[in-house]
C-alpha atoms as a PDB file:
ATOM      1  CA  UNK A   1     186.293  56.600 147.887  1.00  0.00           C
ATOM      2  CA  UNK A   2     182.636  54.616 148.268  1.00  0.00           C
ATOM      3  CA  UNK A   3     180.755  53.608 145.913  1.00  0.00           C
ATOM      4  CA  UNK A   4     178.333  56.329 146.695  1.00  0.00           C
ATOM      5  CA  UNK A   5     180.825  59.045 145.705  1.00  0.00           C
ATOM      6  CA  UNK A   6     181.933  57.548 142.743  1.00  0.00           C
ATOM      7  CA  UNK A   7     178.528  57.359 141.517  1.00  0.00           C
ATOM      8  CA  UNK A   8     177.700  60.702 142.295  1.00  0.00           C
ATOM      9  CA  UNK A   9     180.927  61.935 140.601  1.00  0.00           C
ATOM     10  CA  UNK A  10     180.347  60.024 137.785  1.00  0.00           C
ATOM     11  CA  UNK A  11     176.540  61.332 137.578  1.00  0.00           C
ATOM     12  CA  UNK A  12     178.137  65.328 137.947  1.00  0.00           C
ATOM     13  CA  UNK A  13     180.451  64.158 135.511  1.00  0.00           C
ATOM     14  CA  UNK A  14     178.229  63.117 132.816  1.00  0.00           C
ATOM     15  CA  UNK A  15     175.716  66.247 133.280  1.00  0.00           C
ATOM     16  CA  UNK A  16     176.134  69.196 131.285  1.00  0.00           C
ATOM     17  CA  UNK A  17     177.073  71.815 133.504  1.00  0.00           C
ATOM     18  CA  UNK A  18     174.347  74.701 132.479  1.00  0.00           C
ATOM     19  CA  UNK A  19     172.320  71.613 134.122  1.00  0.00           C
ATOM     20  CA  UNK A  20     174.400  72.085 137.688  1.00  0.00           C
ATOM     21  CA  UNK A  21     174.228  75.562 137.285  1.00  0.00           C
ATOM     22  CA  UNK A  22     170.577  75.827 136.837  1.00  0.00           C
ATOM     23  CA  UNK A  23     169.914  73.144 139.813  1.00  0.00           C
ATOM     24  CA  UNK A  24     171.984  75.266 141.490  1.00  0.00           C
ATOM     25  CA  UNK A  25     170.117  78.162 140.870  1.00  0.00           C
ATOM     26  CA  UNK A  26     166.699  76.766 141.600  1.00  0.00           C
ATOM     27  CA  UNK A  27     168.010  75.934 145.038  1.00  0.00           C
ATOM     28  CA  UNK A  28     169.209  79.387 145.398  1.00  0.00           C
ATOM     29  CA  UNK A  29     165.746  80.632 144.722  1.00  0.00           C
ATOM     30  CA  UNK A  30     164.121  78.649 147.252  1.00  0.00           C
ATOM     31  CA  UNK A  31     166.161  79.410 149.510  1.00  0.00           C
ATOM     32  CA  UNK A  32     165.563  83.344 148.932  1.00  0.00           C
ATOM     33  CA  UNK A  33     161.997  82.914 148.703  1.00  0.00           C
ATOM     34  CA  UNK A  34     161.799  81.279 151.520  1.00  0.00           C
ATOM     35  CA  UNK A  35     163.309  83.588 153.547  1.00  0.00           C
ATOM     36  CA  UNK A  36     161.528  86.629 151.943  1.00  0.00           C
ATOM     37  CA  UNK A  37     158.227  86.550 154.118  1.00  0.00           C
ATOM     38  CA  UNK A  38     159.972  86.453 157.445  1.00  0.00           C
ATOM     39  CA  UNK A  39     161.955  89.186 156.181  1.00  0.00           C
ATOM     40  CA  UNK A  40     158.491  91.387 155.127  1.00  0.00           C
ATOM     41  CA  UNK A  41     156.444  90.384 158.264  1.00  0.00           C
ATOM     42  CA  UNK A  42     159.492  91.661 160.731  1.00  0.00           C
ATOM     43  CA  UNK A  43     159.812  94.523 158.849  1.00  0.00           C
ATOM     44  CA  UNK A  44     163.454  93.956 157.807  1.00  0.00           C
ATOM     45  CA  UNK A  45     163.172  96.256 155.016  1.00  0.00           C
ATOM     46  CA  UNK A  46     167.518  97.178 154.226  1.00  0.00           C
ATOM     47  CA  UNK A  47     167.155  93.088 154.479  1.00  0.00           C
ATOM     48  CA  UNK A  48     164.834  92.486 152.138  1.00  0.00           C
ATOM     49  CA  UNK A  49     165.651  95.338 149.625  1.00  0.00           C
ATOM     50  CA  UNK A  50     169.383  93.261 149.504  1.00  0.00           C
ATOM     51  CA  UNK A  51     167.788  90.234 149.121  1.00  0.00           C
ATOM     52  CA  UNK A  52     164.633  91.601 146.651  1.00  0.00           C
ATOM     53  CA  UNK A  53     167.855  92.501 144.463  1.00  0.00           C
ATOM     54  CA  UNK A  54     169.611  88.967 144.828  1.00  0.00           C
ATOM     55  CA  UNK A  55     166.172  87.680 143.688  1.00  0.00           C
ATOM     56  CA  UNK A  56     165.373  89.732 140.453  1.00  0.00           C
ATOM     57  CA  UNK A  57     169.098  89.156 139.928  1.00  0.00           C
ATOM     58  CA  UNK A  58     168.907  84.969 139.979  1.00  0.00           C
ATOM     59  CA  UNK A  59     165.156  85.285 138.359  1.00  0.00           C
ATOM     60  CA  UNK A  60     166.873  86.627 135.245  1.00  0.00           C
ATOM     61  CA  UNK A  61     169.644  84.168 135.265  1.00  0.00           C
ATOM     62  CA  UNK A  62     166.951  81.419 135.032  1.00  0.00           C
ATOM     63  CA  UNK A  63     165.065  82.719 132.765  1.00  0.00           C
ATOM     64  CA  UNK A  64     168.555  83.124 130.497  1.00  0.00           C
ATOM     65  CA  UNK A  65     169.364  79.454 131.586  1.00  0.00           C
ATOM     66  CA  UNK A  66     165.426  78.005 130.637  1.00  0.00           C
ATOM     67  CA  UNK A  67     166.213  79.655 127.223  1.00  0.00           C
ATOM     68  CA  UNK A  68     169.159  78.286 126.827  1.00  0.00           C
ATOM     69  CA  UNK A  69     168.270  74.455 127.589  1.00  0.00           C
ATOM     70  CA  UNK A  70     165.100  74.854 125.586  1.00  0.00           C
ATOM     71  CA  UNK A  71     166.790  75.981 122.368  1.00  0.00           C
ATOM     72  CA  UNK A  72     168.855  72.533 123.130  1.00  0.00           C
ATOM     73  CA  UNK A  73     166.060  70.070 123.298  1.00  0.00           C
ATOM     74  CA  UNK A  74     168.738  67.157 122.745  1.00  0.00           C
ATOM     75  CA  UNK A  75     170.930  67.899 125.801  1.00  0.00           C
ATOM     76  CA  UNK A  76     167.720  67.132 128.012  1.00  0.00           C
ATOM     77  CA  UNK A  77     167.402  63.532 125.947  1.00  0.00           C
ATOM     78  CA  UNK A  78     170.843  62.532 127.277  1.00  0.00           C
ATOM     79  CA  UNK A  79     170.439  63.275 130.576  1.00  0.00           C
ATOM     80  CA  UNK A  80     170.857  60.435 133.729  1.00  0.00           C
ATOM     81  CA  UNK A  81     168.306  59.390 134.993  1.00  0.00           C
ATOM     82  CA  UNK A  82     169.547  60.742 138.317  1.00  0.00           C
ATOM     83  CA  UNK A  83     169.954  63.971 136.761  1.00  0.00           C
ATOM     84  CA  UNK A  84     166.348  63.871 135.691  1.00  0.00           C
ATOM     85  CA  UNK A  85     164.751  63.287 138.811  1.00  0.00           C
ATOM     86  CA  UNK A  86     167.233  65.899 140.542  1.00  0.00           C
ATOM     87  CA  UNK A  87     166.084  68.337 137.643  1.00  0.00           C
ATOM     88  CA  UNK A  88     162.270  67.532 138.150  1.00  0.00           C
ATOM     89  CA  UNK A  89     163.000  67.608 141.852  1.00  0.00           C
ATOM     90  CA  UNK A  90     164.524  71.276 142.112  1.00  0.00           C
ATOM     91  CA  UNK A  91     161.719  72.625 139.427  1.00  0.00           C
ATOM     92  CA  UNK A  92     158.952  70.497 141.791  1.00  0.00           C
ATOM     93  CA  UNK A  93     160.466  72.639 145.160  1.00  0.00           C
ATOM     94  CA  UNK A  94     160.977  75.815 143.072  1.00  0.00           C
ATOM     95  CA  UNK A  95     157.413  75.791 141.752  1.00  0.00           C
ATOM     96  CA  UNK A  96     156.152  75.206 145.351  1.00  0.00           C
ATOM     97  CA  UNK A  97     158.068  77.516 146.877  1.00  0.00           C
ATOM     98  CA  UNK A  98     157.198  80.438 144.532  1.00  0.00           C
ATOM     99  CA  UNK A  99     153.364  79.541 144.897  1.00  0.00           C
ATOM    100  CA  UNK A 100     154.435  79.648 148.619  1.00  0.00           C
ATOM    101  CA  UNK A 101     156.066  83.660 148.297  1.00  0.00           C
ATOM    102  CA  UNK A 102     153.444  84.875 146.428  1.00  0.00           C
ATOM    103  CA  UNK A 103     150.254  83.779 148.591  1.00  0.00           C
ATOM    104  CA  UNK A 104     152.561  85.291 151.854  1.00  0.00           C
ATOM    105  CA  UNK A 105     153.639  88.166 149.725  1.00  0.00           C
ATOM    106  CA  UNK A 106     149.948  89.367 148.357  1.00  0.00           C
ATOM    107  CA  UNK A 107     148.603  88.024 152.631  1.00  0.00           C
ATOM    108  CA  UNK A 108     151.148  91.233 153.514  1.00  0.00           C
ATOM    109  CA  UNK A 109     149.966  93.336 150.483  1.00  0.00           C
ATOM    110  CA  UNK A 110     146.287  92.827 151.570  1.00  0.00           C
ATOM    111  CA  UNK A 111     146.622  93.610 155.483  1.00  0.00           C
ATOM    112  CA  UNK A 112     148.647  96.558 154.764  1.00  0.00           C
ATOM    113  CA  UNK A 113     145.854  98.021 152.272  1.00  0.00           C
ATOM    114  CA  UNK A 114     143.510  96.699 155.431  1.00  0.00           C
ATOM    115  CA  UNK A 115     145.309  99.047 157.483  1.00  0.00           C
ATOM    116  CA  UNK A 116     144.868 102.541 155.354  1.00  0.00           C
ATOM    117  CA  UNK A 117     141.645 101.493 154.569  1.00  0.00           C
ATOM    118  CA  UNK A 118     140.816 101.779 157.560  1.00  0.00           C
ATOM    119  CA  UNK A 119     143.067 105.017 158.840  1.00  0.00           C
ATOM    120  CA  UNK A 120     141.724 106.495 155.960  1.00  0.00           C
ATOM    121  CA  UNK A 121     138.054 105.749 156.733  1.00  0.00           C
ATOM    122  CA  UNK A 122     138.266 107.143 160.129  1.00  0.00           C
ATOM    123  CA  UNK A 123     139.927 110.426 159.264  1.00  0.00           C
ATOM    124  CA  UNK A 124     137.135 111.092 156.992  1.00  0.00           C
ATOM    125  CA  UNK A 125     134.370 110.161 159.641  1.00  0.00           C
ATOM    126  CA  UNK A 126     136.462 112.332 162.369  1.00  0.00           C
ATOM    127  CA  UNK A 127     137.542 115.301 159.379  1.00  0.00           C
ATOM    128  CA  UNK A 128     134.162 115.642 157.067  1.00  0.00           C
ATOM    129  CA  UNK A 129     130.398 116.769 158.670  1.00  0.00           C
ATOM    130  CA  UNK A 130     128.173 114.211 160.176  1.00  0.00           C
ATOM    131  CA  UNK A 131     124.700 113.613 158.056  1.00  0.00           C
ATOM    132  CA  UNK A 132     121.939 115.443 159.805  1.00  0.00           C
ATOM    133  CA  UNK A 133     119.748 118.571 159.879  1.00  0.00           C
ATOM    134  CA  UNK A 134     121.122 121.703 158.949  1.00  0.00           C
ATOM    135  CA  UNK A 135     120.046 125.373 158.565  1.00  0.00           C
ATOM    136  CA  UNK A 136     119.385 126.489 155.495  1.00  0.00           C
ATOM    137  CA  UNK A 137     120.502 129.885 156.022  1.00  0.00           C
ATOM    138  CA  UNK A 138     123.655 128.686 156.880  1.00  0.00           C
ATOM    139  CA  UNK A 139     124.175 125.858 154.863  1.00  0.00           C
ATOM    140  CA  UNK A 140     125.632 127.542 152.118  1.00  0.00           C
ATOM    141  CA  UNK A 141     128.991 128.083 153.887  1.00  0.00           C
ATOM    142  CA  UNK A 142     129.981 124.114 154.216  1.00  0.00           C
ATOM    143  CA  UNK A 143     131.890 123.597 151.095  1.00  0.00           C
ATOM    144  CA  UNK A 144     130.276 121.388 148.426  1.00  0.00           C
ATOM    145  CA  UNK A 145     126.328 121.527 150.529  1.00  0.00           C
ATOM    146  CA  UNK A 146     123.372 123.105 148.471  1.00  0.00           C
ATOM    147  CA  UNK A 147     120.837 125.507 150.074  1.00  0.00           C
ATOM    148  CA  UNK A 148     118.071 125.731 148.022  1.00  0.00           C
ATOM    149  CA  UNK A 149     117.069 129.315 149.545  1.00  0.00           C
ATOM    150  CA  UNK A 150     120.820 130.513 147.809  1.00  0.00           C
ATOM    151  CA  UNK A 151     120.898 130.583 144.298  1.00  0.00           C
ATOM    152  CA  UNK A 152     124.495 130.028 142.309  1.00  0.00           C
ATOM    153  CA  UNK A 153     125.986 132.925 140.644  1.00  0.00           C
ATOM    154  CA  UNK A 154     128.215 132.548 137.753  1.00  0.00           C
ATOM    155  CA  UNK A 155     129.956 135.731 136.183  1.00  0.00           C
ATOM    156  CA  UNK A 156     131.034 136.040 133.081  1.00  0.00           C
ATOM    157  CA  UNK A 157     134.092 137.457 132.581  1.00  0.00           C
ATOM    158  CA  UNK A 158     134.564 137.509 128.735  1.00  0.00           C
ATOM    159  CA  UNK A 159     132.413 140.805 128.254  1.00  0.00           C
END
């Protein structure tokens, strides 16, 4: 075995393992978000509705794991050093990599909201009456148009 293993064995050894596990996780969620946008932009939807799932499921995890290492403020104190920087490390790539998602995420939100926007804007100019002159005499029979030569009639029906 090299001297290399050994001190890696050692170092896995000595850490706590809710400390592996949430490494581990954090590298899971990179991984996931990382792969999210390509899934979005090609329109992998069963895809990313599996992974979406996978992603809410590990986000909870964390959060349960975060918890659980901050009501332990000690087991953080008696880490390796090599731990440390692996911890920092995975929390530096996670950070990044959720800043990442969202800006790609909310770039997809905004283009699709683009898109009906616009569908939307030229149904109405195609669908509703152009601006211009009308006859009064005739006016009155476009919904929602006032004629001022037709007064409104209200009956009242309570008599």
């Amino acid at each position: 075995m090299s001297l290399d293993r050994l001190n890696r064995s050692s170092i896995a050894a000595s850490t706590p393992p809710l400390i592996n596990a949430v490494i581990t996780l954090m590298n899971e969620l990179v991984e996931i978000m990382t792969a999210e946008p390509e899934l979005v932009m090609g329109r992998k939807f069963e895809a990313h509705q599996q992974l979406l799932k996978r992603k809410q499921k590990l986000t909870l995890e964390y959060r349960t794991y975060v918890k659980s290492i901050a009501a332990q403020p000690e087991l953080l104190k008696q880490l390796p050093d090599e731990t440390c920087r692996k911890l920092k490390l995975a929390g530096q790539r996670l950070a990044d990599s959720a800043e990442r998602n969202g800006r790609m995420l909310r770039a997809a939100v905004t283009a699709v909201q683009r898109l009906v926007q616009n569908i939307v804007s030229i149904v109405k100019s195609e669908v509703l009456p152009k601006a211009g002159y009308k006859n009064p005499q005739t006016a009155y029979l476009e919904l929602g148009t006032y004629s001022p030569t037709c007064t409104p009639v209200a009956v009242r029906r309570s008599v």
